[in-house]
N, C-alpha and C. Protein backbone atom coordinates (compact mmCIF):
# COMPACT_ATOMS: atom_id res chain seq x y z
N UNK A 1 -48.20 13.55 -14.15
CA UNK A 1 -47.08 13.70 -13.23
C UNK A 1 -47.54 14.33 -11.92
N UNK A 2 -48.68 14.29 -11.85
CA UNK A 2 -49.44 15.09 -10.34
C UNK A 2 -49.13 13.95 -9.33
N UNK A 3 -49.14 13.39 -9.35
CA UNK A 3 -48.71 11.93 -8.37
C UNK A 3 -47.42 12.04 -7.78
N UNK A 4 -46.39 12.57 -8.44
CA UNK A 4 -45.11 12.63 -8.28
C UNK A 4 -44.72 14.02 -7.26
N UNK A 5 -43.99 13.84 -6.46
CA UNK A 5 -43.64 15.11 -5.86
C UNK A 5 -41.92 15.56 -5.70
N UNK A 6 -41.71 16.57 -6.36
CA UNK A 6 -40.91 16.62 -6.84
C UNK A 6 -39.29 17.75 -5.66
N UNK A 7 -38.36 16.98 -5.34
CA UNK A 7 -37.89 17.63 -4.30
C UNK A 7 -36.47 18.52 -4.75
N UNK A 8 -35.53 19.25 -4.34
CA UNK A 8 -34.36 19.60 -4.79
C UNK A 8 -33.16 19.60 -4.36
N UNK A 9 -32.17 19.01 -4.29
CA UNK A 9 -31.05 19.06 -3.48
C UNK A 9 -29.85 18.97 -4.05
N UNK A 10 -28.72 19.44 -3.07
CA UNK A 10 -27.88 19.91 -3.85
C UNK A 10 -26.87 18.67 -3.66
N UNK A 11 -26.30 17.74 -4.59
CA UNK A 11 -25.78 16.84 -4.91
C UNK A 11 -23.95 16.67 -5.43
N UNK A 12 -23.22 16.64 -4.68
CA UNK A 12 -21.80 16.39 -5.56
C UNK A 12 -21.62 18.35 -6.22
N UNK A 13 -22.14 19.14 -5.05
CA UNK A 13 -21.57 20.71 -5.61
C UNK A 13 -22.95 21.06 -6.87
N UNK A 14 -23.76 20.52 -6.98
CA UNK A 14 -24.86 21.02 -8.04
C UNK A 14 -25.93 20.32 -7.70
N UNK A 15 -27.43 21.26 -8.01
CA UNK A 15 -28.58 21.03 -7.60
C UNK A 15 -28.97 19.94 -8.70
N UNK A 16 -29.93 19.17 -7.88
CA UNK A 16 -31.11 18.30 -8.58
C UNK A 16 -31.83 17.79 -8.00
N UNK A 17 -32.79 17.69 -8.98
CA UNK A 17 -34.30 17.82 -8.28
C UNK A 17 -35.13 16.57 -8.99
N UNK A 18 -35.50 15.42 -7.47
CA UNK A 18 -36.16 14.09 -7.81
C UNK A 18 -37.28 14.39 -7.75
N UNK A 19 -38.34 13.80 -8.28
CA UNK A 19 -39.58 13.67 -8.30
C UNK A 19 -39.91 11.89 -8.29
N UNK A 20 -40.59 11.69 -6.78
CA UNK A 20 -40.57 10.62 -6.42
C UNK A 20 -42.38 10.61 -5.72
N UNK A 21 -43.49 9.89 -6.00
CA UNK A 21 -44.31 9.60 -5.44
C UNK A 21 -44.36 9.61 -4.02
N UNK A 22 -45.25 10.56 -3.43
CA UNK A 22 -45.39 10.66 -1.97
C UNK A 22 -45.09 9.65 -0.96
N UNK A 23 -45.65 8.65 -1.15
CA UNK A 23 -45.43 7.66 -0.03
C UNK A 23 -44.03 7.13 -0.12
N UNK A 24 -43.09 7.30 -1.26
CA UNK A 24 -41.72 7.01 -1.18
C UNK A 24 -41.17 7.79 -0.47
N UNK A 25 -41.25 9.35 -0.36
CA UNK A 25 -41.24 10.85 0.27
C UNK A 25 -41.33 10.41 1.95
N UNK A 26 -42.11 10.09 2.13
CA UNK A 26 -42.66 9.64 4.00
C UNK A 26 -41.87 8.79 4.29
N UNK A 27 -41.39 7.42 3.53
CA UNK A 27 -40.39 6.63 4.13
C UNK A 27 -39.01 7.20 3.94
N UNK A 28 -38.82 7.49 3.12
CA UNK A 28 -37.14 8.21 3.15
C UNK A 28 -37.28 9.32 4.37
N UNK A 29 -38.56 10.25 4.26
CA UNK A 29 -38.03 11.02 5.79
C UNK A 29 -38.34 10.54 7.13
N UNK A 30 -38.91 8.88 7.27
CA UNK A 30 -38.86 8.71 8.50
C UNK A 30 -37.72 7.70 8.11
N UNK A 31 -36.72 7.11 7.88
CA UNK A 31 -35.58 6.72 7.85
C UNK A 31 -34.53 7.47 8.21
N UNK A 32 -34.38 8.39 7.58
CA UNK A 32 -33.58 10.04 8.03
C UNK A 32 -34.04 10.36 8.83
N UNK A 33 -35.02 10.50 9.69
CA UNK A 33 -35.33 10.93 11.32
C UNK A 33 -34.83 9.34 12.51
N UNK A 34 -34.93 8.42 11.39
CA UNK A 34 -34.53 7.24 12.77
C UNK A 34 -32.81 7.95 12.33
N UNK A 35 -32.53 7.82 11.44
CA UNK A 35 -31.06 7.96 11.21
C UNK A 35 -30.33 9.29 12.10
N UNK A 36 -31.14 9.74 12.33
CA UNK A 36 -30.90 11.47 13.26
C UNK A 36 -30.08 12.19 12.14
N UNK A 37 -30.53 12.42 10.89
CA UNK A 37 -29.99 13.22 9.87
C UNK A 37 -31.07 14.07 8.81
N UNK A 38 -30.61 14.63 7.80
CA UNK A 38 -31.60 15.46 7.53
C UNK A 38 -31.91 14.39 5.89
N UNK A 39 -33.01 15.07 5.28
CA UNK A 39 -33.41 13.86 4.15
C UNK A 39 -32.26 14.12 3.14
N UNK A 40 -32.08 15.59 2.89
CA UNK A 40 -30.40 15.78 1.97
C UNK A 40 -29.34 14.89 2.44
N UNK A 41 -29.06 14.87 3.24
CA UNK A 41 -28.05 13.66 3.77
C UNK A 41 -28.30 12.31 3.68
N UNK A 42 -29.40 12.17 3.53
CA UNK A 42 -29.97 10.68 3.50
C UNK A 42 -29.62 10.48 1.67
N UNK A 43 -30.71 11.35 1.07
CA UNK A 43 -30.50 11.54 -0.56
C UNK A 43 -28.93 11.24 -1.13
N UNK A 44 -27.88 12.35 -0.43
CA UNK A 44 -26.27 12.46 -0.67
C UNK A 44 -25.98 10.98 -0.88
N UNK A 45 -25.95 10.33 0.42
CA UNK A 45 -25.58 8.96 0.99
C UNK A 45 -26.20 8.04 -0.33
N UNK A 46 -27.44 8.30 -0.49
CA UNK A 46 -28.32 7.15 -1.18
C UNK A 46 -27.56 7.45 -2.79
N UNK A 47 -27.04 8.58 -3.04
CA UNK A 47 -26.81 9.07 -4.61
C UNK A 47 -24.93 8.62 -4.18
N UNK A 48 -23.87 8.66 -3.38
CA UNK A 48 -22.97 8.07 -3.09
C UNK A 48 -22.66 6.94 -3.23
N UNK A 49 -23.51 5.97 -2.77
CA UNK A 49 -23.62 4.65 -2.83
C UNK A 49 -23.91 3.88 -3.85
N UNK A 50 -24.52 4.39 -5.03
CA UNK A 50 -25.47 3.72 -6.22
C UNK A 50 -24.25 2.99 -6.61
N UNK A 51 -24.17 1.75 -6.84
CA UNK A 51 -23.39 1.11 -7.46
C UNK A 51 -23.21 0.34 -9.20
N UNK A 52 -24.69 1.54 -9.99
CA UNK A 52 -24.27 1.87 -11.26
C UNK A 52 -24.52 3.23 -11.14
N UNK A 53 -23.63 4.26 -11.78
CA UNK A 53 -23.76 5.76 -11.78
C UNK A 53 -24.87 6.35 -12.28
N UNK A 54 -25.16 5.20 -13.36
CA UNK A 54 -26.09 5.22 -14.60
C UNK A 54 -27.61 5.31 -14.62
N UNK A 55 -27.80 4.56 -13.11
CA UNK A 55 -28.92 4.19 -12.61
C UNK A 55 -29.67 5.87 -12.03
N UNK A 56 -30.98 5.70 -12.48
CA UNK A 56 -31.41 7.19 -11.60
C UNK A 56 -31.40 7.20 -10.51
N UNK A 57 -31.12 9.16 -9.75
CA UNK A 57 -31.39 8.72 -8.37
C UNK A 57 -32.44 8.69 -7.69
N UNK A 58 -34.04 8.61 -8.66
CA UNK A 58 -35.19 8.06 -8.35
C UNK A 58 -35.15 7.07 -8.25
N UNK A 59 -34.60 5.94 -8.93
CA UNK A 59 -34.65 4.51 -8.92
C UNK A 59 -34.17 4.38 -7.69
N UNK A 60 -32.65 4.28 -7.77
CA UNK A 60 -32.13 4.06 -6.30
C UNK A 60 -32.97 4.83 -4.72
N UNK A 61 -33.77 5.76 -4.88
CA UNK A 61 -34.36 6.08 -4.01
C UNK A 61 -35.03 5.12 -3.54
N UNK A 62 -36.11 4.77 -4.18
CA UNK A 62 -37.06 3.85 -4.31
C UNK A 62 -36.74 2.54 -3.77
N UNK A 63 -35.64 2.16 -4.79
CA UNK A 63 -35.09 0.85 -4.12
C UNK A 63 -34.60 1.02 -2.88
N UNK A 64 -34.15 2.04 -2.39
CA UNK A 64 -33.60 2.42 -0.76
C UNK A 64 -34.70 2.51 -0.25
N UNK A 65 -36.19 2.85 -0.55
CA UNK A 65 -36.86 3.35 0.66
C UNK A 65 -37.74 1.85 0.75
N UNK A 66 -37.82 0.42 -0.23
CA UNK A 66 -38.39 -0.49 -0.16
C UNK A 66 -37.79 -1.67 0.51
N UNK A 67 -36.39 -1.18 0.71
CA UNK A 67 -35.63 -2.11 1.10
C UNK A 67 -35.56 -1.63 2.99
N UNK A 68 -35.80 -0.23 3.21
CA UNK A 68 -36.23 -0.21 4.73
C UNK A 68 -37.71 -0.96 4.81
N UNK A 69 -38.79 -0.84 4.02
CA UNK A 69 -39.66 -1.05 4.32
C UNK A 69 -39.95 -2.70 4.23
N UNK A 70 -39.30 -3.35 4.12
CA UNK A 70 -39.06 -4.67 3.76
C UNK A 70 -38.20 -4.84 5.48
N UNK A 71 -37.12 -4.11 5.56
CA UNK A 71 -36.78 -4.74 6.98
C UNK A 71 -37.66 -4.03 7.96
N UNK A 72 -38.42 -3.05 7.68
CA UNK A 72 -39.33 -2.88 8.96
C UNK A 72 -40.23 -3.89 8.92
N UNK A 73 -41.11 -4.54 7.92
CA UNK A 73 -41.77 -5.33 8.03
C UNK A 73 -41.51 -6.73 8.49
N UNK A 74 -39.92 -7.15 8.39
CA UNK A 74 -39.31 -8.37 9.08
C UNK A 74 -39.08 -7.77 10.07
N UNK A 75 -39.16 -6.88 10.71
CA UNK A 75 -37.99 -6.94 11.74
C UNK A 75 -39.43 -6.77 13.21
């Protein structure tokens, strides 16, 4: 699990804490700096939005930070 870096935020009134591989880490906070917001706000938004509850909010991270990196690479 040394690979993984593990962050904490406070979610829906209670803390939790993702552990997401670095280079997922760098694109979520340069998304949240184009976004002019902070990465907790980005996280909130990304854990708001999941459209199964069920789903982790590592997964959905991930899938959020591949799906910028997919339109940066088209765009």
């Amino acid at each position: 699990m040394r690979h993984l870096r593990k962050r904490s935020f406070r979610l829906a009134g209670h803390r939790t804490s993702v552990a997401l591989e670095a280079e997922f880490w760098v694109v979520l906070e340069e998304l949240a700096a184009q976004r002019g917001q902070s990465l907790a706000a980005l996280v909130a938004g990304v854990d708001a939005a999941r459209p199964m509850p069920d789903l982790p909010l590592a997964s959905a991270l991930r899938v959020h930070a591949l799906a910028h990196a997919g339109e940066q690479k088209a765009g």
